[in-house]
N, C-alpha and C. Protein backbone atom coordinates (compact mmCIF):
# COMPACT_ATOMS: atom_id res chain seq x y z
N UNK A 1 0.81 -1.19 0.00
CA UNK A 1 0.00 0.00 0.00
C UNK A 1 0.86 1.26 0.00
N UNK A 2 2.14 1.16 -0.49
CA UNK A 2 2.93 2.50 -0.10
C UNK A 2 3.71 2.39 1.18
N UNK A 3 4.61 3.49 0.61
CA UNK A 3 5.72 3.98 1.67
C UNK A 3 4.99 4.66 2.71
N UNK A 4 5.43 4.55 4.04
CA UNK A 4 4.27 4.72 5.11
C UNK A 4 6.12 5.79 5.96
N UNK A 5 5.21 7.39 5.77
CA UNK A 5 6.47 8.63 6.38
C UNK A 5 5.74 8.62 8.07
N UNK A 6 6.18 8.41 9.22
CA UNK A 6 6.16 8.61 10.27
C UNK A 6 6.26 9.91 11.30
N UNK A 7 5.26 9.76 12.08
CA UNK A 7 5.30 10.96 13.10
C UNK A 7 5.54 10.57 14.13
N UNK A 8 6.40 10.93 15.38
CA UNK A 8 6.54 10.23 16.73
C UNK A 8 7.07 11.29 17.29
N UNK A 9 6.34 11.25 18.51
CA UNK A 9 6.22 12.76 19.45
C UNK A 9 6.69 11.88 20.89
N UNK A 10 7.24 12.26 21.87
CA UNK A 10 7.17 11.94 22.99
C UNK A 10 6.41 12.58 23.88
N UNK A 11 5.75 13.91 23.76
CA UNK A 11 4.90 14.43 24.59
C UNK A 11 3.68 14.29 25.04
N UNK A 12 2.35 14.06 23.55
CA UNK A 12 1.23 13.56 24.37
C UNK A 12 0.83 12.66 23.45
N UNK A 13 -0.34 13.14 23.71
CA UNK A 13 -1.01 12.00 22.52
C UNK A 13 -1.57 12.82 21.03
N UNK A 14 -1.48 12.19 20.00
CA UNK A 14 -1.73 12.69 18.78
C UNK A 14 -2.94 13.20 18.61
N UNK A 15 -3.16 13.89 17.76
CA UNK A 15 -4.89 14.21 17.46
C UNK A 15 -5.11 14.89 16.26
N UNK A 16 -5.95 14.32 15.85
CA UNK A 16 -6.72 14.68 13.84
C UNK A 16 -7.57 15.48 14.09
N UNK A 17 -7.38 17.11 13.19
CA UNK A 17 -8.51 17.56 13.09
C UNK A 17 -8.56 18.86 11.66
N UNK A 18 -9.35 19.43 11.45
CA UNK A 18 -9.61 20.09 10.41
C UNK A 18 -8.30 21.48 10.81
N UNK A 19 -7.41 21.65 9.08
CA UNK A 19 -6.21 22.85 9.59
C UNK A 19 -7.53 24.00 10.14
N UNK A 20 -8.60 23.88 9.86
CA UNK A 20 -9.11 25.86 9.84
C UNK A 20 -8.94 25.55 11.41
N UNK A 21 -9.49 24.47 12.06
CA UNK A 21 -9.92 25.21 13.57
C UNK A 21 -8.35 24.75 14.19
N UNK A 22 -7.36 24.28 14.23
CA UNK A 22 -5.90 24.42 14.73
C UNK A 22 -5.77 25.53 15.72
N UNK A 23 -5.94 26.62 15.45
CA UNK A 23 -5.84 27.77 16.41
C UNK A 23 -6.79 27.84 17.47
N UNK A 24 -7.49 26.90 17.45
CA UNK A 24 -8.72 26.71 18.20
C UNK A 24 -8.44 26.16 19.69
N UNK A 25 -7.26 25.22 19.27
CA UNK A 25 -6.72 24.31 19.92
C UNK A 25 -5.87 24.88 20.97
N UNK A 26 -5.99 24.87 22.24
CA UNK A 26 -5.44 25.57 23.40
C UNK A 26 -4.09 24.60 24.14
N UNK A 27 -4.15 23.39 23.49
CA UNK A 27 -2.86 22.37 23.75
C UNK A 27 -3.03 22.40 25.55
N UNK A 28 -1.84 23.01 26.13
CA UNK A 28 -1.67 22.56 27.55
C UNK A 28 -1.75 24.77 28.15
N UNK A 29 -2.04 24.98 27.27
CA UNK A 29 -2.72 26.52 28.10
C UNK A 29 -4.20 26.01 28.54
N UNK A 30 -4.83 26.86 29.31
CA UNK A 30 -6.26 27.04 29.66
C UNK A 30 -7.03 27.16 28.16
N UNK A 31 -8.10 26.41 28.48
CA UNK A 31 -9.35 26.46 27.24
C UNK A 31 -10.13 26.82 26.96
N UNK A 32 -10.65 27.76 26.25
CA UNK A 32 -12.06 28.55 26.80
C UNK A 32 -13.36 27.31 26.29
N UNK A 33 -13.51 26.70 25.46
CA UNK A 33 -13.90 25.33 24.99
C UNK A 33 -14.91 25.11 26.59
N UNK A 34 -16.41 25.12 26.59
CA UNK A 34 -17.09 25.14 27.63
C UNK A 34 -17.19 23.38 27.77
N UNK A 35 -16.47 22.39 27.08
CA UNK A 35 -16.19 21.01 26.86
C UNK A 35 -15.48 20.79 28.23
N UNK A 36 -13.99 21.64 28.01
CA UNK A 36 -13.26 21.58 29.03
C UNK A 36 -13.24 21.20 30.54
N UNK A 37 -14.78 21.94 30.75
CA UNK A 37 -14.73 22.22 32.20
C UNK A 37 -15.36 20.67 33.23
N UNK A 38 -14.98 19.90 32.45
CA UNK A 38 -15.40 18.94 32.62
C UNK A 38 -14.63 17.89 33.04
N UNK A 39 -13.22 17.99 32.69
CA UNK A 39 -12.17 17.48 32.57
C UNK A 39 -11.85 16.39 34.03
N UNK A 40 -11.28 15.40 33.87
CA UNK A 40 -11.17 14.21 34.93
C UNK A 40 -9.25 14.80 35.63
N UNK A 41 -8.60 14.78 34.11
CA UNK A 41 -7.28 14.80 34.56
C UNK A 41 -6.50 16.54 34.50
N UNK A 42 -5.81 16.90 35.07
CA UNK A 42 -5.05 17.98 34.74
C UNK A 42 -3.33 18.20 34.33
N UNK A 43 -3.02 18.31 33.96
CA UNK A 43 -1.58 18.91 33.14
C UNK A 43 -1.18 19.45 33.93
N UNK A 44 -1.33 20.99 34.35
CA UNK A 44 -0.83 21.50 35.63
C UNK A 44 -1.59 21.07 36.70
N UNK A 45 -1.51 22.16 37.52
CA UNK A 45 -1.75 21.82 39.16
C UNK A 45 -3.57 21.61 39.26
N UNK A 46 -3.76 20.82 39.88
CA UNK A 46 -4.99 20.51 40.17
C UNK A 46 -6.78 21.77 40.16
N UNK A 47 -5.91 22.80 40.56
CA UNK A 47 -7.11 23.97 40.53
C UNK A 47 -6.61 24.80 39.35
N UNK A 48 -6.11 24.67 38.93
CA UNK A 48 -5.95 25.30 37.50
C UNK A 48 -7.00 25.16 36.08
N UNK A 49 -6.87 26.55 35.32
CA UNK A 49 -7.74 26.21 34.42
C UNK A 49 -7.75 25.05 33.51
N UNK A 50 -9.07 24.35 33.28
CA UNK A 50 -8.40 23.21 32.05
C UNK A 50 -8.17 23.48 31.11
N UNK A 51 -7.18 22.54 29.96
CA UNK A 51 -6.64 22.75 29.16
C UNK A 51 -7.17 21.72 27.70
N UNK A 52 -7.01 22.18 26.67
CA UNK A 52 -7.41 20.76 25.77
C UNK A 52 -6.49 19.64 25.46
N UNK A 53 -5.77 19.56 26.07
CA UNK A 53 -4.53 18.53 26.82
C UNK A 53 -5.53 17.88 27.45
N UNK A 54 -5.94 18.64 28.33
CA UNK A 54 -6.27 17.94 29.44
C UNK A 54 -8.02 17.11 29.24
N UNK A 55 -8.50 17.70 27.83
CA UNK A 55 -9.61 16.63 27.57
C UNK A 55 -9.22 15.35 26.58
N UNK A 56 -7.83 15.63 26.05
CA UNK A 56 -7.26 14.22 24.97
C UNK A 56 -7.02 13.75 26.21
N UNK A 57 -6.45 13.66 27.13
CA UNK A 57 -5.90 13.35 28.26
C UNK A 57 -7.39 11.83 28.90
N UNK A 58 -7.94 12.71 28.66
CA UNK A 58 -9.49 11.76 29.32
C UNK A 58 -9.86 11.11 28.34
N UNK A 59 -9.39 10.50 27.48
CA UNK A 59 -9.76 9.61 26.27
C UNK A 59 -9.25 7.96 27.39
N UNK A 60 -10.52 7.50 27.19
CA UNK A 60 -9.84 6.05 27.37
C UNK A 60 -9.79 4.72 27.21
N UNK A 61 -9.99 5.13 25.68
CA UNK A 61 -9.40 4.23 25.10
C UNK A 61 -8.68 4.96 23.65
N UNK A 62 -8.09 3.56 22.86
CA UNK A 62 -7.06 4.25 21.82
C UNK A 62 -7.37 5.07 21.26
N UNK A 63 -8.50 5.52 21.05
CA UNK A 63 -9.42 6.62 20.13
C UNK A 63 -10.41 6.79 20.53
N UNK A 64 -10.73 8.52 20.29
CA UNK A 64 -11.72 9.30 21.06
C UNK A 64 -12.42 10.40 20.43
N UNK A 65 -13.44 10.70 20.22
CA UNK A 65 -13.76 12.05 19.13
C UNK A 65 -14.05 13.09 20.09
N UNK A 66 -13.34 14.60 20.29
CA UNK A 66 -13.85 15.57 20.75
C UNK A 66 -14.47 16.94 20.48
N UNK A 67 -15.23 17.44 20.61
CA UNK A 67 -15.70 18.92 19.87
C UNK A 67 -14.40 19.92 19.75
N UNK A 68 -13.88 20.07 19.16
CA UNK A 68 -13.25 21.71 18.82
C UNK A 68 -13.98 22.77 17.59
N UNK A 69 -14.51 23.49 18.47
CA UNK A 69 -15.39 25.03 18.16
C UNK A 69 -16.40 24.01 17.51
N UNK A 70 -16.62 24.29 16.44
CA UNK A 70 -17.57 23.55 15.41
C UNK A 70 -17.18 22.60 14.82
N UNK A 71 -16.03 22.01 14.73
CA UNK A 71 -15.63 20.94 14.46
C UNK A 71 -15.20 19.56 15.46
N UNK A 72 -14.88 18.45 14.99
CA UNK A 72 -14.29 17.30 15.73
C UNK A 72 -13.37 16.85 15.46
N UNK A 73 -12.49 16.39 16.21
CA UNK A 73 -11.47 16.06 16.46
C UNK A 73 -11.16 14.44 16.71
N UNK A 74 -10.25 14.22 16.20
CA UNK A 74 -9.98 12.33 16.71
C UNK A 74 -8.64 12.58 17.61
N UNK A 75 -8.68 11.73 18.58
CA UNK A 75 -7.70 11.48 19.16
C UNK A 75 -7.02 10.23 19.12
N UNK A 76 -5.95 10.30 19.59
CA UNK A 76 -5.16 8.58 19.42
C UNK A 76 -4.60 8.76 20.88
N UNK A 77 -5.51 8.33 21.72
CA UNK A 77 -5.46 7.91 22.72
C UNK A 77 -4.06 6.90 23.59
N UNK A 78 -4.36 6.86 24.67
CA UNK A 78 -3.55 5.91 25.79
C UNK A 78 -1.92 7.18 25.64
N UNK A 79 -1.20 5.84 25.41
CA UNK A 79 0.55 6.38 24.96
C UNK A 79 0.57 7.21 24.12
N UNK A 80 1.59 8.04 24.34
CA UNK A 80 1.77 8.92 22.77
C UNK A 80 2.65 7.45 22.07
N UNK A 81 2.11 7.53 21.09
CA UNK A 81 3.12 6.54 19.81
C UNK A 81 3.42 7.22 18.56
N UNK A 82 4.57 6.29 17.62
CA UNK A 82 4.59 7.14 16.49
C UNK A 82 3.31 6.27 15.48
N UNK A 83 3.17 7.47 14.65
CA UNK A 83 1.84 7.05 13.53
C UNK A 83 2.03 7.25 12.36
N UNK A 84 1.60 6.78 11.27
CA UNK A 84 0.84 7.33 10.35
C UNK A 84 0.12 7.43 9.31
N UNK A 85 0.22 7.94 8.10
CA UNK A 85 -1.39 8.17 7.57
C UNK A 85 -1.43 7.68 6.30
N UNK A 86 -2.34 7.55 5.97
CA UNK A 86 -2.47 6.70 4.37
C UNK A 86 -3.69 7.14 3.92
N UNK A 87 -3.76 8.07 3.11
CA UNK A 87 -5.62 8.16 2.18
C UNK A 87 -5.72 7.03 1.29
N UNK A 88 -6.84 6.32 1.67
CA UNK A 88 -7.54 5.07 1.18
C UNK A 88 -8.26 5.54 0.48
N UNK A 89 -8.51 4.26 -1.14
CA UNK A 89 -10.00 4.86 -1.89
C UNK A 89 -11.08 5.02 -1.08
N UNK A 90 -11.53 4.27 0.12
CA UNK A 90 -12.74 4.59 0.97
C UNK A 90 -12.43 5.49 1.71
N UNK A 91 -11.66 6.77 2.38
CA UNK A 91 -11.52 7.02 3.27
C UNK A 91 -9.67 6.96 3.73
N UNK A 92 -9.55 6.97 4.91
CA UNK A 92 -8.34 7.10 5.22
C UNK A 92 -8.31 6.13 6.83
N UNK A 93 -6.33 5.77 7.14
CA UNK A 93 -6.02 5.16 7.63
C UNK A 93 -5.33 5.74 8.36
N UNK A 94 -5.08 5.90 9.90
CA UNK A 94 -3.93 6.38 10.95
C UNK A 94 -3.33 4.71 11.49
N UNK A 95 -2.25 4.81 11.27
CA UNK A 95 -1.43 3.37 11.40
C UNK A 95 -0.34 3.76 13.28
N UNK A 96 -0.57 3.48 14.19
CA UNK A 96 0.33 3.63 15.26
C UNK A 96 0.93 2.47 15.57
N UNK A 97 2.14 2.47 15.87
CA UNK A 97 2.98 0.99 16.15
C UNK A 97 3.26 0.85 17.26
N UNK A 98 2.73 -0.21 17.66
CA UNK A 98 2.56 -0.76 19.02
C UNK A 98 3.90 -1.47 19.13
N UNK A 99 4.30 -2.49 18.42
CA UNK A 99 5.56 -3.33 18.65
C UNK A 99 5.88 -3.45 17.29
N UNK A 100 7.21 -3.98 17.18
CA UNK A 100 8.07 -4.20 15.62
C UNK A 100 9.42 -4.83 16.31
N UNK A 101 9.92 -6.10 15.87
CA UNK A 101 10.87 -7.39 16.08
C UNK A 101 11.73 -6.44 15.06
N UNK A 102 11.59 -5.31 14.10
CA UNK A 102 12.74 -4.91 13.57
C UNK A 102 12.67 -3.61 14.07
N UNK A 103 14.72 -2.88 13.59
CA UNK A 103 15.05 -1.73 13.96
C UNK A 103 13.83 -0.69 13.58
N UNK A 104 13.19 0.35 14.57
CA UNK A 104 12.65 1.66 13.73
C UNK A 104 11.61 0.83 13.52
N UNK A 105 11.11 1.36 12.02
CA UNK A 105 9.45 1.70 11.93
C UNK A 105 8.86 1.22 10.77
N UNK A 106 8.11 0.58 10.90
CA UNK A 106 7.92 -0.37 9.27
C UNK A 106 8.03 0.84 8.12
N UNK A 107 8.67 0.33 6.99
CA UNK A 107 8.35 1.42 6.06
C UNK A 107 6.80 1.05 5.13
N UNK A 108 6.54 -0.51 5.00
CA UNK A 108 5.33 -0.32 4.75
C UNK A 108 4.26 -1.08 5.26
N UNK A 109 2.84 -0.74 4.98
CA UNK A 109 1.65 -1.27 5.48
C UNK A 109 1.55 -2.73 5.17
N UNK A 110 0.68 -3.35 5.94
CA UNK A 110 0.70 -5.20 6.01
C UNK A 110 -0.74 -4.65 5.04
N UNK A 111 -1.23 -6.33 4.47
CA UNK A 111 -2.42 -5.74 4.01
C UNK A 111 -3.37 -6.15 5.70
N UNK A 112 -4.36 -5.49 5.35
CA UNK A 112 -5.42 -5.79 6.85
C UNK A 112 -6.58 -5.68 6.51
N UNK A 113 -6.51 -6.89 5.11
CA UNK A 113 -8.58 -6.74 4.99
C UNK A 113 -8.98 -8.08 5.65
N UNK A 114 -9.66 -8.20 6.05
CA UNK A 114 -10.30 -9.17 7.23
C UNK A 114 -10.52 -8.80 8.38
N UNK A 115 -9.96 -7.62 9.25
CA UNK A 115 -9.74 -7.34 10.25
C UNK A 115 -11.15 -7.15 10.89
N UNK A 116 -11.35 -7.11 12.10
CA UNK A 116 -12.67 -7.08 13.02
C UNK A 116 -12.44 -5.64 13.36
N UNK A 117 -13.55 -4.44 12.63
CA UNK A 117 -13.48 -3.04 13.03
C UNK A 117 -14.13 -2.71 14.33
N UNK A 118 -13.87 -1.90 15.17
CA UNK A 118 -14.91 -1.24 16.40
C UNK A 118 -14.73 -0.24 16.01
N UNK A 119 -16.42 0.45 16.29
CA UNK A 119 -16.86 1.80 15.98
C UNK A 119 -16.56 2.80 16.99
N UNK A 120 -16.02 3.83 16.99
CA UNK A 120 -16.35 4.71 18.31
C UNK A 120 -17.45 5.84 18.16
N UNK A 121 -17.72 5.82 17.00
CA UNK A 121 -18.65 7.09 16.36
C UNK A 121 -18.07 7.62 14.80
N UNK A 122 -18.53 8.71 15.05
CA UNK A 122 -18.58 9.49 13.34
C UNK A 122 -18.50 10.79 13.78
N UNK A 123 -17.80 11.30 12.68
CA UNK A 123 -17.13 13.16 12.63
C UNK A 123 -17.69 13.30 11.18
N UNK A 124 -18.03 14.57 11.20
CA UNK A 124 -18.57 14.87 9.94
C UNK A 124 -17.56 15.97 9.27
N UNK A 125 -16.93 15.93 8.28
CA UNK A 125 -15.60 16.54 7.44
C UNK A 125 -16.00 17.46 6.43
N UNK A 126 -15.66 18.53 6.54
CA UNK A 126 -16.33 19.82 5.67
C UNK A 126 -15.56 19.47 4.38
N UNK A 127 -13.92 18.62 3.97
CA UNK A 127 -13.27 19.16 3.00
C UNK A 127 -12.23 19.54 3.12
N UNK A 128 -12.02 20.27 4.63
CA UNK A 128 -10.75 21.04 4.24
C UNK A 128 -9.60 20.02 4.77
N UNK A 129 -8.57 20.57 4.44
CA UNK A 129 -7.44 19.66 5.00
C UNK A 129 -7.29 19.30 6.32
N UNK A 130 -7.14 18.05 6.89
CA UNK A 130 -6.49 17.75 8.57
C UNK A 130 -4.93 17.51 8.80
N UNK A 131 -5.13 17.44 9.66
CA UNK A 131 -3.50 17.72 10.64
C UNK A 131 -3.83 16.88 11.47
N UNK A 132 -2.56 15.79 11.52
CA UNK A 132 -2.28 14.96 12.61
C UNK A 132 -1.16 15.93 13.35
N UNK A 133 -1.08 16.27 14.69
CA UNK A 133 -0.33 16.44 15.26
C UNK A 133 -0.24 16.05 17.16
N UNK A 134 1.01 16.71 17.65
CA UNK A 134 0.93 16.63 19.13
C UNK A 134 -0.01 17.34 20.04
N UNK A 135 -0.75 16.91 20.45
CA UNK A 135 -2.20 17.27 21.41
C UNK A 135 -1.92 18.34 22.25
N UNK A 136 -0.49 18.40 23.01
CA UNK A 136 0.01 19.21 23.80
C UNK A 136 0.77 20.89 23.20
N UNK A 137 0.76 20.13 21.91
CA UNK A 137 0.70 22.02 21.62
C UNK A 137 -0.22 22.90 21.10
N UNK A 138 0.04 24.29 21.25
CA UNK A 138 -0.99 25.42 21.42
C UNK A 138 -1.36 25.85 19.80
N UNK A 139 -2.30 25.52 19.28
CA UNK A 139 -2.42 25.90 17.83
C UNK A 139 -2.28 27.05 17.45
N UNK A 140 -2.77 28.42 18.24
CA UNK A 140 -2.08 29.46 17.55
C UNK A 140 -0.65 30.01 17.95
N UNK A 141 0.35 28.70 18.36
CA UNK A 141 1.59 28.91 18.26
C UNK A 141 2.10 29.01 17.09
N UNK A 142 3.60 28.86 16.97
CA UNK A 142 4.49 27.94 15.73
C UNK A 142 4.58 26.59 16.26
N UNK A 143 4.30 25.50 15.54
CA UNK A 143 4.40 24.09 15.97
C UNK A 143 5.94 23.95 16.58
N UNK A 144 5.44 23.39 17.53
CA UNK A 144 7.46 22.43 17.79
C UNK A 144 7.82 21.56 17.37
N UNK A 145 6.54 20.73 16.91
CA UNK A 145 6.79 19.18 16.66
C UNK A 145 6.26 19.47 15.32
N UNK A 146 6.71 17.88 14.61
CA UNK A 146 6.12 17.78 13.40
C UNK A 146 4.78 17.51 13.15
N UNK A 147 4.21 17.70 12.21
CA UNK A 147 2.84 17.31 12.16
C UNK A 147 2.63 16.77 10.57
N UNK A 148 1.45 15.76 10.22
CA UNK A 148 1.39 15.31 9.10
C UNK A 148 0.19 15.98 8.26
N UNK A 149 -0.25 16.60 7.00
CA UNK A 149 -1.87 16.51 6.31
C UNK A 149 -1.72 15.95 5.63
N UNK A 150 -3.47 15.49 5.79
CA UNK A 150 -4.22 14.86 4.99
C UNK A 150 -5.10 15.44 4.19
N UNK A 151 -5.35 14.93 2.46
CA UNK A 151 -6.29 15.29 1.95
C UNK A 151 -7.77 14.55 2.35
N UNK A 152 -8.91 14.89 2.70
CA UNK A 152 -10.07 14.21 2.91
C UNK A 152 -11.20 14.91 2.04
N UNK A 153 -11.89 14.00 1.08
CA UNK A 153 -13.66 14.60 0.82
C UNK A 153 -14.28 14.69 1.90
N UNK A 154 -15.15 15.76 1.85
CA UNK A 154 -16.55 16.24 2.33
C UNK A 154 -17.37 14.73 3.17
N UNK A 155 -17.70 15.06 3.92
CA UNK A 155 -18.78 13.99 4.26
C UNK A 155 -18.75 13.66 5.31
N UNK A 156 -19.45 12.60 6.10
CA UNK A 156 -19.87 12.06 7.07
C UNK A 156 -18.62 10.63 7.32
N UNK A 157 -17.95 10.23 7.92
CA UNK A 157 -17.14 9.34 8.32
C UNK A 157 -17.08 8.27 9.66
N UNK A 158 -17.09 7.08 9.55
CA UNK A 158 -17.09 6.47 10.76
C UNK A 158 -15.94 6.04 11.22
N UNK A 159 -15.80 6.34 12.62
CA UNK A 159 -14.65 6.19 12.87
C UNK A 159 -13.80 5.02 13.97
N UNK A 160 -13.38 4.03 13.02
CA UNK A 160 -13.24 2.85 13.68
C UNK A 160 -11.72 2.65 14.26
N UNK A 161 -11.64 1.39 15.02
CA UNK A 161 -10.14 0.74 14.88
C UNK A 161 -10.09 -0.55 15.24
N UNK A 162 -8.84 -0.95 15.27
CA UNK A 162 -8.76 -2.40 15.12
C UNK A 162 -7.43 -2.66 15.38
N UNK A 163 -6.73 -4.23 15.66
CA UNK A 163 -5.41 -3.93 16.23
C UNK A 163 -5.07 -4.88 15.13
N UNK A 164 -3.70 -4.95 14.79
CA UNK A 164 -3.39 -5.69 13.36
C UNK A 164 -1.45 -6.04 14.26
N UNK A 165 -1.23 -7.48 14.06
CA UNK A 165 -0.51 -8.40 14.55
C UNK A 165 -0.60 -9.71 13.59
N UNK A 166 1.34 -9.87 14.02
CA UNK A 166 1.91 -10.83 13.27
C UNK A 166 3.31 -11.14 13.79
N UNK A 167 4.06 -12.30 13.45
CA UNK A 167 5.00 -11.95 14.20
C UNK A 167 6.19 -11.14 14.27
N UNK A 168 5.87 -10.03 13.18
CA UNK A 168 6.98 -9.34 13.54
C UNK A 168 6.78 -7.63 13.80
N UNK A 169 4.70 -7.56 14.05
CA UNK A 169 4.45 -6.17 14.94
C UNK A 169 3.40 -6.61 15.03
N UNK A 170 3.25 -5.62 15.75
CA UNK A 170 1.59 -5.29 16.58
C UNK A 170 1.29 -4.11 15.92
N UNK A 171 0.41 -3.54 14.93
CA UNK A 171 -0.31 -1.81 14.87
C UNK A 171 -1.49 -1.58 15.25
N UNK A 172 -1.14 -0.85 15.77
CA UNK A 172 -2.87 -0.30 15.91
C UNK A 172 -3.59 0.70 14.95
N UNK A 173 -4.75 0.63 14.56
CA UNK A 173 -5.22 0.89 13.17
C UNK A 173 -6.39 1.98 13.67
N UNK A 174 -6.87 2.86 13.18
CA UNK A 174 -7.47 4.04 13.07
C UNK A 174 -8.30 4.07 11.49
N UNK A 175 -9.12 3.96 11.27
CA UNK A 175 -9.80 4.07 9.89
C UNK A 175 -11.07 5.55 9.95
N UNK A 176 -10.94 6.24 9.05
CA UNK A 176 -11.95 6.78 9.01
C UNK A 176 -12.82 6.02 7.11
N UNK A 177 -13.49 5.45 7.28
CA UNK A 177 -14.37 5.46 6.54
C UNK A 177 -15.66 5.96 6.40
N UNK A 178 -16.52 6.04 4.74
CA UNK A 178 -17.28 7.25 4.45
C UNK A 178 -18.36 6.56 5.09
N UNK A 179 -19.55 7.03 5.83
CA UNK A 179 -20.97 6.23 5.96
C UNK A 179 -21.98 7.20 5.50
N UNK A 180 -21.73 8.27 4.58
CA UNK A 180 -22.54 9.20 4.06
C UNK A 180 -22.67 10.32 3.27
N UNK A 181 -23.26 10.69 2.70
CA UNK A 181 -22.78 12.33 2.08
C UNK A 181 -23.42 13.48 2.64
N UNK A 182 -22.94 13.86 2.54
CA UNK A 182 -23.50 15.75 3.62
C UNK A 182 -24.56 16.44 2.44
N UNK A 183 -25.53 16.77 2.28
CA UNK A 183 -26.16 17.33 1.75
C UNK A 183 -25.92 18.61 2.16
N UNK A 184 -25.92 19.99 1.61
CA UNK A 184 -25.66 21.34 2.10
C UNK A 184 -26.89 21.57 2.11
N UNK A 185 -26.52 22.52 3.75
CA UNK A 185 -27.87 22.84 4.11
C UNK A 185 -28.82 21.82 5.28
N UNK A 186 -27.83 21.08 5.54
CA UNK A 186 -28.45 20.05 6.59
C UNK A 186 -27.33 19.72 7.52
C-alpha cells in the first residue's frame, strides 16, 4: 500500500482535526472550549484552568472524538506513539505501532482486509485539510513538533479501529471510513 512517512512525538497524545480550527486548539494553556470544564485529569496543578490537553488526556481508550469550536477532532489515545497516515479509496487510515521485532518503523503497510473493526462514532468533514499532530501544543503557536496533512472529501465518516498483529508487529489501526454524504444545508 505505499511507503508509510512517520510521526513520533514523545509528549502527548496525537490528534486529527480540520487545519481551519488548529488555532482553536489551546494544547496545555487554559481552554475557553465550555467542553473543558469537565475534565477528569489535569496537566498542571490541580485547581488550575483546564486545558485541551487535558480533555485528549481523558480519552480512554485508543481513540476518542472531541468537539473543537464547530468541528471534531480524533484522538489517538492511551501512549503517545509514532503514527501514520495513508488516504484510502474509501476514506483514510492512521497506522500507530505498538511493537516491531525490527530496527525503527515499518516502512510499509501489512495488508489488513479481514480485520474485526470497532466503531467509536462518526465526525462529519467539511473538506478542508487535517493535521495529525501533538495534542500538547498550542495551535495558535508555531508548531514544535512535526505534524502530518491529509487530503479528505466532504462527508460524514465512521470512525473505527482495530489492532493488526503478526510476528513481527503489533499496529494499531485508526480508519476513518465514508458512511454518508453531507447534503448542504443540513
Amino acid at each position: 500500500m505505499g511507503e508509510l512517512t512517520w510521526l513520533d512525538t514523545d509528549a502527548g497524545h496525537l490528534i486529527l482535526m480540520p487545519v481551519s480550527v488548529r488555532r482553536q486548539w489551546s494544547g496545555i494553556e487554559p481552554s475557553s472550549a465550555p467542553e473543558a470544564t469537565t475534565v477528569r485529569f489535569r496537566w498542571n496543578q490541580p485547581n488550575d484552568p483546564p486545558s485541551d490537553y487535558d480533555r485528549a488526556c481523558g480519552v480512554d481508550d485508543y481513540v476518542g472524538i472531541l468537539q473543537v469550536g464547530s468541528h471534531q477532532a480524533i484522538v489517538l489515545g492511551q501512549d503517545p506513539l509514532p503514527a501514520a497516515s495513508r488516504v484510502l479509496p474509501d476514506g483514510a487510515l492512521v497506522v500507530a505501532r505498538l511493537y516491531t521485532t525490527e530496527i525503527g518503523l515499518p516502512g510499509r503497510l501489512p495488508s489488513i482486509g479481514g480485520l474485526d473493526w470497532q466503531s467509536v462514532g462518526h465526525v462529519i468533514l467539511d473538506g478542508s485539510r487535517l493535521v495529525l499532530f501533538d495534542s500538547t501544543e498550542v495551535g495558535w503557536e508555531e508548531p514544535l513538533f512535526p505534524s502530518v496533512e491529509i487530503e479528505m472529501a466532504a462527508g460524514r465518516y465512521e470512525v473505527e479501529h482495530t489492532r493488526y498483529g503478526d510476528d513481527d508487529m503489533q499496529l494499531w489501526l485508526v480508519r476513518l471510513r465514508p458512511s454518508g454524504l453531507i447534503v448542504e444545508g443540513t
